[in-house]
N, C-alpha and C. Protein backbone atom coordinates (compact mmCIF):
# COMPACT_ATOMS: atom_id res chain seq x y z
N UNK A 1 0.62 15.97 -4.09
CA UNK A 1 1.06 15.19 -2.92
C UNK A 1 0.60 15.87 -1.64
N UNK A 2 -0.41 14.93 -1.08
CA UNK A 2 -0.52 15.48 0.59
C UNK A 2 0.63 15.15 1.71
N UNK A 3 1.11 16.43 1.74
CA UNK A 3 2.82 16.38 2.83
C UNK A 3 1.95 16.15 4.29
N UNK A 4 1.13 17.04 4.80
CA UNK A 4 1.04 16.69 6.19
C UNK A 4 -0.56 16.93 6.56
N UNK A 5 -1.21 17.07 6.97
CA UNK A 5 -2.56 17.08 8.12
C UNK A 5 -2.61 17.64 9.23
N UNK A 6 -3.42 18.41 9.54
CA UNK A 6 -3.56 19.06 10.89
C UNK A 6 -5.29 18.91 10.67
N UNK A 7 -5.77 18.26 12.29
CA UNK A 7 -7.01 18.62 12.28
C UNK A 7 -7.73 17.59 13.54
N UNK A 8 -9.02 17.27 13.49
CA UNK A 8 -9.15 15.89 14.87
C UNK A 8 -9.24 14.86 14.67
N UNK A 9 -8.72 14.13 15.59
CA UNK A 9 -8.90 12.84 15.97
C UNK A 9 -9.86 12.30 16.23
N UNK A 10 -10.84 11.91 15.07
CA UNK A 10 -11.94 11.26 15.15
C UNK A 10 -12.15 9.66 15.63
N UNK A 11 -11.11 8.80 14.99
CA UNK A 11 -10.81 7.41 15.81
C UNK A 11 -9.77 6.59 15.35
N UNK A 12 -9.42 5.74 16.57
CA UNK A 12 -8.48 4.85 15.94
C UNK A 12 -8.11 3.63 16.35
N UNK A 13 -7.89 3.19 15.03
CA UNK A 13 -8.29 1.05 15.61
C UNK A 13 -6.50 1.00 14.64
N UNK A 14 -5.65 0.73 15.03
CA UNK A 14 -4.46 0.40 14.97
C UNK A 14 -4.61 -1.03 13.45
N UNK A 15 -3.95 -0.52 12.18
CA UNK A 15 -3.30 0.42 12.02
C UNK A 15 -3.83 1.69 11.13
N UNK A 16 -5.12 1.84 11.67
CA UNK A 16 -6.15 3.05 10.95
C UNK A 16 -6.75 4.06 12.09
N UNK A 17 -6.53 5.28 11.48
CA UNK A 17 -7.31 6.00 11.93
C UNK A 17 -8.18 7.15 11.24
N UNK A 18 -8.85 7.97 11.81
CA UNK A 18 -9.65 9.02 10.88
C UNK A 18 -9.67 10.38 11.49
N UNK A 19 -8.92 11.17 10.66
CA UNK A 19 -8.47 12.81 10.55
C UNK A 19 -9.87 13.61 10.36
N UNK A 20 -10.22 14.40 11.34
CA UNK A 20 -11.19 15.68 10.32
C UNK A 20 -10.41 16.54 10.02
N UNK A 21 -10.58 16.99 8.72
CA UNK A 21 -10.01 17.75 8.58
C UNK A 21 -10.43 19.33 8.07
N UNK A 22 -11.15 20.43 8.38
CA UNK A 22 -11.76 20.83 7.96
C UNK A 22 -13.44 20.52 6.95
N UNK A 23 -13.90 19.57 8.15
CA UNK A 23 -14.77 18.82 7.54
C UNK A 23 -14.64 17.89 6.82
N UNK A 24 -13.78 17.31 6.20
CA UNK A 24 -13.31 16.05 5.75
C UNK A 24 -12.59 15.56 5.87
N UNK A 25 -12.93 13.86 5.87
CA UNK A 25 -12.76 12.98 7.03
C UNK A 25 -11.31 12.48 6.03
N UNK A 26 -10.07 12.10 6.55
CA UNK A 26 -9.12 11.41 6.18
C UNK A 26 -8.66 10.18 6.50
N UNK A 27 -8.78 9.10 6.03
CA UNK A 27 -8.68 7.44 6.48
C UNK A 27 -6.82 7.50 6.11
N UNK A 28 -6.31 7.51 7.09
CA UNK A 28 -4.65 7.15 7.36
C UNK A 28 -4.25 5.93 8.09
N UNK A 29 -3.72 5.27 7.54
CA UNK A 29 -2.76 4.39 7.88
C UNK A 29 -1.43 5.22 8.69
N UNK A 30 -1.32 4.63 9.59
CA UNK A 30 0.18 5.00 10.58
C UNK A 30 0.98 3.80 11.35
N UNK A 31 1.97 3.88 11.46
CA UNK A 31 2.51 2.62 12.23
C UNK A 31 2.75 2.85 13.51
N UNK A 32 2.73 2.16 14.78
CA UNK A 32 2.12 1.93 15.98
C UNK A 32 3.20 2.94 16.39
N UNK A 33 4.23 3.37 16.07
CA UNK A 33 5.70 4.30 17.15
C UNK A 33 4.55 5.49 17.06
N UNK A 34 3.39 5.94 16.05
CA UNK A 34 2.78 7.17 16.03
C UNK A 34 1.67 6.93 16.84
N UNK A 35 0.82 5.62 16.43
CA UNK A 35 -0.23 5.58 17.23
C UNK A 35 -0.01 5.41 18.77
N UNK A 36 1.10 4.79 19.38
CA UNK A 36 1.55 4.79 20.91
C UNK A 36 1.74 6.55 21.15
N UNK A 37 1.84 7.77 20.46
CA UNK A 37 1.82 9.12 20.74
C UNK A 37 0.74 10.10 20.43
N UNK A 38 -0.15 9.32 20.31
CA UNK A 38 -2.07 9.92 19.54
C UNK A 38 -2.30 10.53 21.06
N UNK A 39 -3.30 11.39 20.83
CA UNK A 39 -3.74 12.19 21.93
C UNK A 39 -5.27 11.62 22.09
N UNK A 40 -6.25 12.18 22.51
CA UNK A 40 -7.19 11.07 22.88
C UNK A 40 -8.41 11.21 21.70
N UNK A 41 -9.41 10.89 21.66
CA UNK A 41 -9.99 11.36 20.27
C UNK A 41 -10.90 12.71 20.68
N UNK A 42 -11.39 13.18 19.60
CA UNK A 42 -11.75 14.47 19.52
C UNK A 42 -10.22 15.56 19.59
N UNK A 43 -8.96 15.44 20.36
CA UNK A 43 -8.41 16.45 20.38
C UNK A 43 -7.68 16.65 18.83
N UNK A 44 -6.78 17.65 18.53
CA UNK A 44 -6.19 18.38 17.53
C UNK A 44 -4.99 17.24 17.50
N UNK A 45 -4.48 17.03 16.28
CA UNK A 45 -3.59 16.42 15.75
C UNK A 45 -2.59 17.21 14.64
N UNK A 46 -1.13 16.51 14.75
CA UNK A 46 -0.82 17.20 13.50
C UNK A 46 0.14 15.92 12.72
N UNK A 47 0.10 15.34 11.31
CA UNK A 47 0.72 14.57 11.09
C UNK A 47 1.75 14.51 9.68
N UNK A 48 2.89 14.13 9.67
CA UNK A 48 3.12 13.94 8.33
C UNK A 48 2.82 13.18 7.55
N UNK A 49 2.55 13.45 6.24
CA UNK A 49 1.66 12.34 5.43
C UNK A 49 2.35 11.86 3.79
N UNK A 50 2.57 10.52 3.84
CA UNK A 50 2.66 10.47 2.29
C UNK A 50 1.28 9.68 1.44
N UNK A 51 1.23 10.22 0.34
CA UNK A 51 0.15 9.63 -0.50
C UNK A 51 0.72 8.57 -1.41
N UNK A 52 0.09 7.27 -1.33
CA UNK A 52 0.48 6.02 -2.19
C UNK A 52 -0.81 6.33 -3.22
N UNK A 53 -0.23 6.64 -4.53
CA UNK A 53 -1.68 6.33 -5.83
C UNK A 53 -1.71 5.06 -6.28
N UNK A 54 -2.17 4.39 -6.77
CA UNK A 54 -2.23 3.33 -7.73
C UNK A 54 -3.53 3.33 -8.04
N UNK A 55 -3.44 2.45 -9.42
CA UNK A 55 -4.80 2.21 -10.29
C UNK A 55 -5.75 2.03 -9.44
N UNK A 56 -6.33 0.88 -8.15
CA UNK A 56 -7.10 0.72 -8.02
C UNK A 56 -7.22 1.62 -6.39
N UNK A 57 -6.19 2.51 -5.91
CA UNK A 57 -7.07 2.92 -4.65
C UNK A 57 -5.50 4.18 -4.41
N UNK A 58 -6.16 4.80 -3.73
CA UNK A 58 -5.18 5.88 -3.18
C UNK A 58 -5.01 5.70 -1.57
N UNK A 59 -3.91 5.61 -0.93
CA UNK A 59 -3.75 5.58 -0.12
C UNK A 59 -3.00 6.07 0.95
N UNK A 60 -3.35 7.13 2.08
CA UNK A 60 -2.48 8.06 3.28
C UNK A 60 -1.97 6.94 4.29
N UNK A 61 -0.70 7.58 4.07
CA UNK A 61 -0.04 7.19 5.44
C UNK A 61 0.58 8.29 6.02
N UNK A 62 0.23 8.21 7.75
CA UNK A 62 0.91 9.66 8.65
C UNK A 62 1.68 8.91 9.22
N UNK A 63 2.77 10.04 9.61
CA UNK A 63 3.54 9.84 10.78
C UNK A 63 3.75 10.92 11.87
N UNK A 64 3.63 10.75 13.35
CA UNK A 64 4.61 11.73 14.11
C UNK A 64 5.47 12.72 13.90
N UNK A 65 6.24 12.30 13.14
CA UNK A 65 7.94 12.88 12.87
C UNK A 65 8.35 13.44 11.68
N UNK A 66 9.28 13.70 11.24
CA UNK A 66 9.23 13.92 9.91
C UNK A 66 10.35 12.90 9.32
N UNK A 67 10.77 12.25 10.74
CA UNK A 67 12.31 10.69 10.60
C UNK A 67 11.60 9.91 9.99
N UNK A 68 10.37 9.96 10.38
CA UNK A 68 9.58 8.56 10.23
C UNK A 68 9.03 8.42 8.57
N UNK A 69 8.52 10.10 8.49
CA UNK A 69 7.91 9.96 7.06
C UNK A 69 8.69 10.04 6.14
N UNK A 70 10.75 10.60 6.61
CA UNK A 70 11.49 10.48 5.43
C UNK A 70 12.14 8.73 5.21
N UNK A 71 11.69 7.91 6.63
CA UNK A 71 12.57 6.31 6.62
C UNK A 71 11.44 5.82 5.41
N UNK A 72 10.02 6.34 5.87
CA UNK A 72 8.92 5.52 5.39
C UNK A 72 9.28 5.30 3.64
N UNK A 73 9.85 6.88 2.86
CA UNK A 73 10.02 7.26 1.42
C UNK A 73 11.04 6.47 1.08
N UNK A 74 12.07 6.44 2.45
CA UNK A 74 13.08 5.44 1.63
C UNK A 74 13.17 4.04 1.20
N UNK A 75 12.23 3.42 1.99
CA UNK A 75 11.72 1.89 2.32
C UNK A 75 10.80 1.65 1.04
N UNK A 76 10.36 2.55 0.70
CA UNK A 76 9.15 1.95 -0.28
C UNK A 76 10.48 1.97 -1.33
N UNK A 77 11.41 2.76 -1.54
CA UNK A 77 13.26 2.77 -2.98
C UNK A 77 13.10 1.38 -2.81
N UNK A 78 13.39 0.66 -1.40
CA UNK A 78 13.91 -0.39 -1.84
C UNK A 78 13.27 -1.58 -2.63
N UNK A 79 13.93 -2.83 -3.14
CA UNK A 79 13.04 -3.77 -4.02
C UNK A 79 12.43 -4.67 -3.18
N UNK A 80 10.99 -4.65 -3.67
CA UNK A 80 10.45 -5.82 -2.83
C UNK A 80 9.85 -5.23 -1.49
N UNK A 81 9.80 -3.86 -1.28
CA UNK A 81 8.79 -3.17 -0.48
C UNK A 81 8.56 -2.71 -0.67
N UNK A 82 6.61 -2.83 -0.41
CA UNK A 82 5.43 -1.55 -0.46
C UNK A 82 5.22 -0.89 0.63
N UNK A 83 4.42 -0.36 0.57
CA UNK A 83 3.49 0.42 1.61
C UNK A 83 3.50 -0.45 2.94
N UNK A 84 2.91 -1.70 3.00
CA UNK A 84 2.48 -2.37 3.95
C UNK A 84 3.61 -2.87 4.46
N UNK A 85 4.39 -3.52 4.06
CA UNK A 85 5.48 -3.49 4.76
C UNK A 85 6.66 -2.65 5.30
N UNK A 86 6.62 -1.70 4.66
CA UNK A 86 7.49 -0.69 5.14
C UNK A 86 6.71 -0.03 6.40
N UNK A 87 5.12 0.47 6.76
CA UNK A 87 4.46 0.29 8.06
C UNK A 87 4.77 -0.81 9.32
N UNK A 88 5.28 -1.95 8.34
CA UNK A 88 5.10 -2.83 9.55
C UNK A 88 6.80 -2.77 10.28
N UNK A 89 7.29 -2.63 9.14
CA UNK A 89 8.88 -2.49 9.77
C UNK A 89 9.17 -0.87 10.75
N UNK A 90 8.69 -0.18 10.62
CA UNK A 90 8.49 1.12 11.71
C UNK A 90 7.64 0.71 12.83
N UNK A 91 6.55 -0.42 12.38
CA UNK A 91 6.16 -0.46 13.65
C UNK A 91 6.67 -1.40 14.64
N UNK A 92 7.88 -1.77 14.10
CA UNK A 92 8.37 -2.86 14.36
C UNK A 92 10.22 -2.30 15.10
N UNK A 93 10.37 -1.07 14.66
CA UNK A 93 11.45 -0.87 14.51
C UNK A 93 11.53 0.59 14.66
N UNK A 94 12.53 1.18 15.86
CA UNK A 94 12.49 2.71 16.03
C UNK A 94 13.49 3.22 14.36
N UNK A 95 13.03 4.54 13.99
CA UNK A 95 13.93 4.82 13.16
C UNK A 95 15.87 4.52 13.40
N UNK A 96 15.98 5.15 14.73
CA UNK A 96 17.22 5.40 15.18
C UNK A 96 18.25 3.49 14.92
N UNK A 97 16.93 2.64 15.45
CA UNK A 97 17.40 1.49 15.34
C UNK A 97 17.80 0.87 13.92
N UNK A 98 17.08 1.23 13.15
CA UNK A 98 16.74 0.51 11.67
C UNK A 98 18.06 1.30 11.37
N UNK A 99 18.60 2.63 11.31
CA UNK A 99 19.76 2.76 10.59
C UNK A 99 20.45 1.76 11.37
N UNK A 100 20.65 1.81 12.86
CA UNK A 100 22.14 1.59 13.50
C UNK A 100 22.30 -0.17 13.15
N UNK A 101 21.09 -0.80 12.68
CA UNK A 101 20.48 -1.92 11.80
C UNK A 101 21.91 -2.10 10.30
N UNK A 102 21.27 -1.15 9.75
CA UNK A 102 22.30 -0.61 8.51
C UNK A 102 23.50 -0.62 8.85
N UNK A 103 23.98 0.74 9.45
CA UNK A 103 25.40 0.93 9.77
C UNK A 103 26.08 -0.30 10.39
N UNK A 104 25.47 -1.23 10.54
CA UNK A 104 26.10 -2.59 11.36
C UNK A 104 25.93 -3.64 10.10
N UNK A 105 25.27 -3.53 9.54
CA UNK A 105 24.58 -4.77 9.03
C UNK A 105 24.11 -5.77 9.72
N UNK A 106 23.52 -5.70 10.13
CA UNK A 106 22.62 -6.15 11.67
C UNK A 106 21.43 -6.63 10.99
N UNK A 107 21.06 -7.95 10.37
CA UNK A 107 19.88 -8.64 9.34
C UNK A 107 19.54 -9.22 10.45
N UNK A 108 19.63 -9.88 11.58
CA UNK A 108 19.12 -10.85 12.60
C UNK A 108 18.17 -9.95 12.85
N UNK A 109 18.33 -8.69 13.27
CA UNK A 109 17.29 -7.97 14.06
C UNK A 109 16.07 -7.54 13.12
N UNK A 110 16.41 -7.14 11.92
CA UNK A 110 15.28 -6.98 10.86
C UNK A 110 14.55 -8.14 10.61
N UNK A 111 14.86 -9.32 10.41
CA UNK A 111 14.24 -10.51 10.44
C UNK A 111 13.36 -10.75 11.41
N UNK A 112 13.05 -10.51 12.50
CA UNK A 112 12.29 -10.30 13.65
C UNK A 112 11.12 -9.65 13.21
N UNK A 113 10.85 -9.01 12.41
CA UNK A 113 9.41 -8.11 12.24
C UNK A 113 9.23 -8.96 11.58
N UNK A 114 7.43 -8.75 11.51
CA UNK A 114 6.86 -9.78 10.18
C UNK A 114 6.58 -9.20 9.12
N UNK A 115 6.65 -10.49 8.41
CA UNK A 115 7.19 -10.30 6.95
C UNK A 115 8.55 -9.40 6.13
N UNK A 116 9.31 -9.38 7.28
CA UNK A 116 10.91 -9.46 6.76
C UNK A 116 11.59 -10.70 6.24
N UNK A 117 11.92 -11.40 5.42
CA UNK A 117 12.45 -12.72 5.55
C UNK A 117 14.18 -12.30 5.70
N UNK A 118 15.18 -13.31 5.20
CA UNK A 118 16.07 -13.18 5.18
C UNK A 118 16.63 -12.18 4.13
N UNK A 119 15.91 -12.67 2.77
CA UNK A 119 16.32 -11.87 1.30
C UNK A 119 16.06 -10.67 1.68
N UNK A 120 14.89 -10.03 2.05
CA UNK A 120 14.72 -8.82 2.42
C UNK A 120 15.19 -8.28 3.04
N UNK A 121 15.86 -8.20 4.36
CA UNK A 121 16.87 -8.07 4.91
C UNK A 121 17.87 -7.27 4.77
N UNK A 122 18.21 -8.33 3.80
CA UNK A 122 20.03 -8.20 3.29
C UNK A 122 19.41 -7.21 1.90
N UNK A 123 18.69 -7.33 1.62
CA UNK A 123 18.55 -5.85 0.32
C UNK A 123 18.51 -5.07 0.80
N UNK A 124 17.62 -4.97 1.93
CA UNK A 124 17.63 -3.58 2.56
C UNK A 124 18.66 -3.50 3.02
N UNK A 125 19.64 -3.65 3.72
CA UNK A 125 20.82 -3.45 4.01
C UNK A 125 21.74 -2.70 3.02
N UNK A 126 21.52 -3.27 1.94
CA UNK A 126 22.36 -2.98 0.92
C UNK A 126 22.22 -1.85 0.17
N UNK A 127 20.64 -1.59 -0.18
CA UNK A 127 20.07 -0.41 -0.93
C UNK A 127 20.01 0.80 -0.15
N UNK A 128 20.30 0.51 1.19
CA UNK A 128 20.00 1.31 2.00
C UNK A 128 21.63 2.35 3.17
N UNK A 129 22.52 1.44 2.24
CA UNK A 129 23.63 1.93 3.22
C UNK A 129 24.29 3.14 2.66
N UNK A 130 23.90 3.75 1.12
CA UNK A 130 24.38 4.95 1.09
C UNK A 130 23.36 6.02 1.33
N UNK A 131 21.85 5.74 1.71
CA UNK A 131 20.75 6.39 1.89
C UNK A 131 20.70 7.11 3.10
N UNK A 132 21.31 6.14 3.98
CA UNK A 132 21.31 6.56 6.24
C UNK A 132 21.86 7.67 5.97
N UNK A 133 23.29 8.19 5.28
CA UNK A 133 23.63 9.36 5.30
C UNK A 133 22.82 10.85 5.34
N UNK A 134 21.59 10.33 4.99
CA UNK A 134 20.71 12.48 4.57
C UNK A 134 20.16 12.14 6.08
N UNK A 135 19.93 11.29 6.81
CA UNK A 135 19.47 10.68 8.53
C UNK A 135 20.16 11.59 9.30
N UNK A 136 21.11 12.01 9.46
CA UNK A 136 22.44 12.51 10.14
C UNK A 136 22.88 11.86 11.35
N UNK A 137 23.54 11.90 12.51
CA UNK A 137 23.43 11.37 13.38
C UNK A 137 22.19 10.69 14.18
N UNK A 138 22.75 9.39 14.29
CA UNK A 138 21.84 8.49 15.55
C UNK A 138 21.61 8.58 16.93
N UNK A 139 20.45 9.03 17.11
CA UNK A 139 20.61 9.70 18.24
C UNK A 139 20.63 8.27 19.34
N UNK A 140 20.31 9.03 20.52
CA UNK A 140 19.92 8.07 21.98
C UNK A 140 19.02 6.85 21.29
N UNK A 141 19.00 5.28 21.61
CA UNK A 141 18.33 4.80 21.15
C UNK A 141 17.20 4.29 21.90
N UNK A 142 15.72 4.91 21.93
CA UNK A 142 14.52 4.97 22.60
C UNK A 142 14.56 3.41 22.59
N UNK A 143 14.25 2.21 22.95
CA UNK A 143 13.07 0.96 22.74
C UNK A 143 12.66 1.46 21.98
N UNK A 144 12.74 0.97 20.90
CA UNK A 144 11.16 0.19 19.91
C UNK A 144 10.08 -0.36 20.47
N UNK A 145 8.94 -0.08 19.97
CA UNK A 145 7.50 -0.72 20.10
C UNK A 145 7.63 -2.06 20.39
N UNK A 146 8.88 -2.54 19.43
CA UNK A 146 8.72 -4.19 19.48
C UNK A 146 9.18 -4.48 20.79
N UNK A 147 10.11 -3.30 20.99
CA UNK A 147 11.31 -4.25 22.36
C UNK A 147 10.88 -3.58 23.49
N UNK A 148 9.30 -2.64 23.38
CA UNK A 148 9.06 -2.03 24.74
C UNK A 148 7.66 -3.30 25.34
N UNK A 149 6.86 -3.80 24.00
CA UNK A 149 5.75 -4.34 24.64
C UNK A 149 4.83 -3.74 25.38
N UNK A 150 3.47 -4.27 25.34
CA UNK A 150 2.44 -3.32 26.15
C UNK A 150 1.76 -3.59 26.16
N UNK A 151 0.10 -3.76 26.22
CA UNK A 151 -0.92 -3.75 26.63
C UNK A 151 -2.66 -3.24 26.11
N UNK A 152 -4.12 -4.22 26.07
CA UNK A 152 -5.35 -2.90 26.00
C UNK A 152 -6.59 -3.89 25.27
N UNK A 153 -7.53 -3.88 24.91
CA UNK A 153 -8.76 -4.39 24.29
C UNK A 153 -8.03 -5.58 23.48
N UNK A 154 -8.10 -6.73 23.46
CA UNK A 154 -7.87 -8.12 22.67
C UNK A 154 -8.44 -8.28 21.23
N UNK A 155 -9.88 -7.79 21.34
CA UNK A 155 -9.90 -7.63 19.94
C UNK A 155 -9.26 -7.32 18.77
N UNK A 156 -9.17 -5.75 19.65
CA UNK A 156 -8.74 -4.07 18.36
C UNK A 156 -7.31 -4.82 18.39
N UNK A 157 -6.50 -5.39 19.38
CA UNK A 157 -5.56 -5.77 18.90
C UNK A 157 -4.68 -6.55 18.16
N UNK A 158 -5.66 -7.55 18.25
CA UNK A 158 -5.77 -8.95 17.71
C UNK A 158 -5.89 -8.32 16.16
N UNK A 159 -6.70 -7.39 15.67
CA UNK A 159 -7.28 -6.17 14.41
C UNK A 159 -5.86 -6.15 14.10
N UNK A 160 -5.03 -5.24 15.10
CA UNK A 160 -4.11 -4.47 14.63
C UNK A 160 -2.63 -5.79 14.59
N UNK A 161 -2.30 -6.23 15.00
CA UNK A 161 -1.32 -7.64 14.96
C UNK A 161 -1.68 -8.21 13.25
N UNK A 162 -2.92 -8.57 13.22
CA UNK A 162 -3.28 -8.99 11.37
C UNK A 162 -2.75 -8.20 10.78
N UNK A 163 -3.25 -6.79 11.24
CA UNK A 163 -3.02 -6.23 10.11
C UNK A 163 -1.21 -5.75 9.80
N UNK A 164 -0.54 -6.37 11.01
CA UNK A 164 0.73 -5.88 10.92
C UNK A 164 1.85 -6.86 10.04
N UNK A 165 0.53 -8.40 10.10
CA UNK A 165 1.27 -9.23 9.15
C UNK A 165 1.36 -10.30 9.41
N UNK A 166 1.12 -10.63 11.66
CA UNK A 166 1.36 -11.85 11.78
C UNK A 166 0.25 -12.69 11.88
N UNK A 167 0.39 -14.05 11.58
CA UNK A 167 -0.61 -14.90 11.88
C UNK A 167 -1.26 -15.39 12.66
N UNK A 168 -2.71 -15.78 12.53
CA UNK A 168 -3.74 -15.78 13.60
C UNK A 168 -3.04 -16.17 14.71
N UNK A 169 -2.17 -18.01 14.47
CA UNK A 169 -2.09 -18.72 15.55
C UNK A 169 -0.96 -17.92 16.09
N UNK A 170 0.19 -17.15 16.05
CA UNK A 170 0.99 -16.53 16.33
C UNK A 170 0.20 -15.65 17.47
N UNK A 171 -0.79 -14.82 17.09
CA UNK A 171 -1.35 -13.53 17.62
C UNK A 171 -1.75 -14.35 18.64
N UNK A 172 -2.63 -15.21 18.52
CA UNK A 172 -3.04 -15.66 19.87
C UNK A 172 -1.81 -16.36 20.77
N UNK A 173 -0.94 -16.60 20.83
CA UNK A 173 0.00 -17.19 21.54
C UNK A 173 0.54 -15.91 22.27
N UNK A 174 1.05 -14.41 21.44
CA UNK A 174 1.47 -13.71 21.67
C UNK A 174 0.63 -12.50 23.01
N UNK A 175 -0.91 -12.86 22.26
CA UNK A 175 -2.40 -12.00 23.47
C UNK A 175 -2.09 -12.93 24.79
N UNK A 176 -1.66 -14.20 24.46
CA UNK A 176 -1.93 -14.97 25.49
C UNK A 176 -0.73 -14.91 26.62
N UNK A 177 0.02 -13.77 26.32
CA UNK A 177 1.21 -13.71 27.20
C UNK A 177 1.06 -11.97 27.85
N UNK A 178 0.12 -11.86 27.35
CA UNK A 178 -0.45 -10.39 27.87
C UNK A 178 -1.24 -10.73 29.46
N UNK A 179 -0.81 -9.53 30.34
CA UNK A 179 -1.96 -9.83 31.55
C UNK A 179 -3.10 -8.99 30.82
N UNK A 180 -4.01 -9.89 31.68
CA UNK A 180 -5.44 -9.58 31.39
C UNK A 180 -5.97 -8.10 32.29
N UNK A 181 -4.83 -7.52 32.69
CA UNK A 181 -4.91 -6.59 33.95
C UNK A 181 -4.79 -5.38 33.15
N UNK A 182 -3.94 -5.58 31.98
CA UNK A 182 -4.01 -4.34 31.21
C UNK A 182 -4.93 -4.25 29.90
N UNK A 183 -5.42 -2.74 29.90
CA UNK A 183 -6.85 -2.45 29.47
C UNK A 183 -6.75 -1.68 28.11
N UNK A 184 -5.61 -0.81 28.18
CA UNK A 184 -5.60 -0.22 26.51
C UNK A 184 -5.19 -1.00 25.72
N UNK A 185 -5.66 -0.94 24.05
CA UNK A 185 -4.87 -1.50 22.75
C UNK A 185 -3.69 -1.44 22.43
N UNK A 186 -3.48 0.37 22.82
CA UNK A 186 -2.16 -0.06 22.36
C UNK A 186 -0.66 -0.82 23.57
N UNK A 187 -1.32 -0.92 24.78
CA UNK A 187 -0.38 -1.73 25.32
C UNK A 187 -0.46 -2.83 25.28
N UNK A 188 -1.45 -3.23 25.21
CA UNK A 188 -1.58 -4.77 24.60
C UNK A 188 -0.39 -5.12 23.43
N UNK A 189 -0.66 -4.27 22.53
CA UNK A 189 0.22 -4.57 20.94
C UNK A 189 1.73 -4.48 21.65
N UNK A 190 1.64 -3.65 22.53
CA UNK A 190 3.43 -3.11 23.03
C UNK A 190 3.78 -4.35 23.89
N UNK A 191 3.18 -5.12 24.67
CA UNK A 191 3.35 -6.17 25.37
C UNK A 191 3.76 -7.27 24.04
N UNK A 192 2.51 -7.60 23.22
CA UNK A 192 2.83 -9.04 22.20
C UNK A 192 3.85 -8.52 21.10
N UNK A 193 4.44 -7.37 21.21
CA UNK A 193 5.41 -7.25 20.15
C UNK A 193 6.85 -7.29 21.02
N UNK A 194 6.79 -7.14 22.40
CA UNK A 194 7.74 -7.57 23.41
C UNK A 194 7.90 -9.21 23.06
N UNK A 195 7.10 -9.53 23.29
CA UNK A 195 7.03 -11.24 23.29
C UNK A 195 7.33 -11.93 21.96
N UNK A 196 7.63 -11.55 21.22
CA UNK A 196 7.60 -12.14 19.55
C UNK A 196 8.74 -12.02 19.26
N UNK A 197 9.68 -10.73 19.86
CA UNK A 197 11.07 -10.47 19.90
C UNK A 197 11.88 -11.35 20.91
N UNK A 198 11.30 -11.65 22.14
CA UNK A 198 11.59 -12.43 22.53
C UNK A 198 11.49 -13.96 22.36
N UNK A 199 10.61 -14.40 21.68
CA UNK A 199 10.76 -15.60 21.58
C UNK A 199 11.67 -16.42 20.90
């Protein structure tokens, strides 16, 4: 098991980027609360990492934190989430929130990310309410990605929105509530994930 990464920031198109790492290159998946805290490319990075195996491909995911990479282990326990969705619900969702989510039973607000439906939801809720405990206290609760919104390149973001789950015609409704004044990706994504919560 690869636990963590230290090394540079070679590039990153949301929700991928590429680690050197002592000369070899690492393709990681991360969800946007990490990529909104990336330093610029070329500099030093350090990340936590879990490894997904399966038959046909192996796959890294980093995080920032070590909240993030222990919510990420717990999300994949529950039934009916992989990898990809458990990314999209962090990127969708501060850790601090997703318990206080739990400790409430608070399903309206999980339903809001894509590809949460209702069923999912309420399992996670359920599988998950004797788990918040090893979490310890909830701290201050930052905004989420979703509920800060932001700004940056239409493309890479338009890239990174697919790949988070939602649909074309969605994404474009959501770019289309972005000013055209702001220039990075990832505020772009922080702006249309403002707007999706809101709608």
């Amino acid at each position: 098991m690869i636990g963590s990464l230290r090394g540079k920031l070679v590039s990153k198109q949301p929700p991928h980027l590429l680690l050197e790492v002592s000369g070899v290159g690492y393709e990681v998946d991360a969800p946007m609360s990490t990529f909104y805290n990336l330093p610029s490319i070329g500099e030093d990075i350090f990340l936590f990492t879990h490894l997904v195996v399966r038959e046909d491909a192996h796959s890294l995911f980093g995080f920032g934190t070590q909240r993030e990479q222990q919510m990420f282990r717990e999300l994949l326990k529950v039934s009916g989430i992989g990898p990809k969705l458990a990314l999209s619900i962090l990127s969708g969702i501060h850790v601090d929130e997703l318990l206080m989510c739990v400790t409430t039973s608070d399903a309206e607000s999980l339903v809001r990310i894509p590809g949460v439906g209702r069923k999912t939801a309420e399992r996670l809720l359920i599988e998950m309410r004797d788990r918040v405990k090893g979490f310890g206290e909830v701290s201050g609760l930052p905004q989420s990605p979703v509920m800060q919104g932001q700004v940056g390149s239409q493309g890479e973001a338009f890239s990174a929105l697919l790949a988070l789950g939602y649909k074309p015609p969605e994404i474009s409704r959501l770019l289309k509530t972005v000013s055209p004044d702001i220039g990075s990706v990832e505020e772009i994504i922080r702006h249309a994930l403002k707007a999706a919560v809101q709608k």
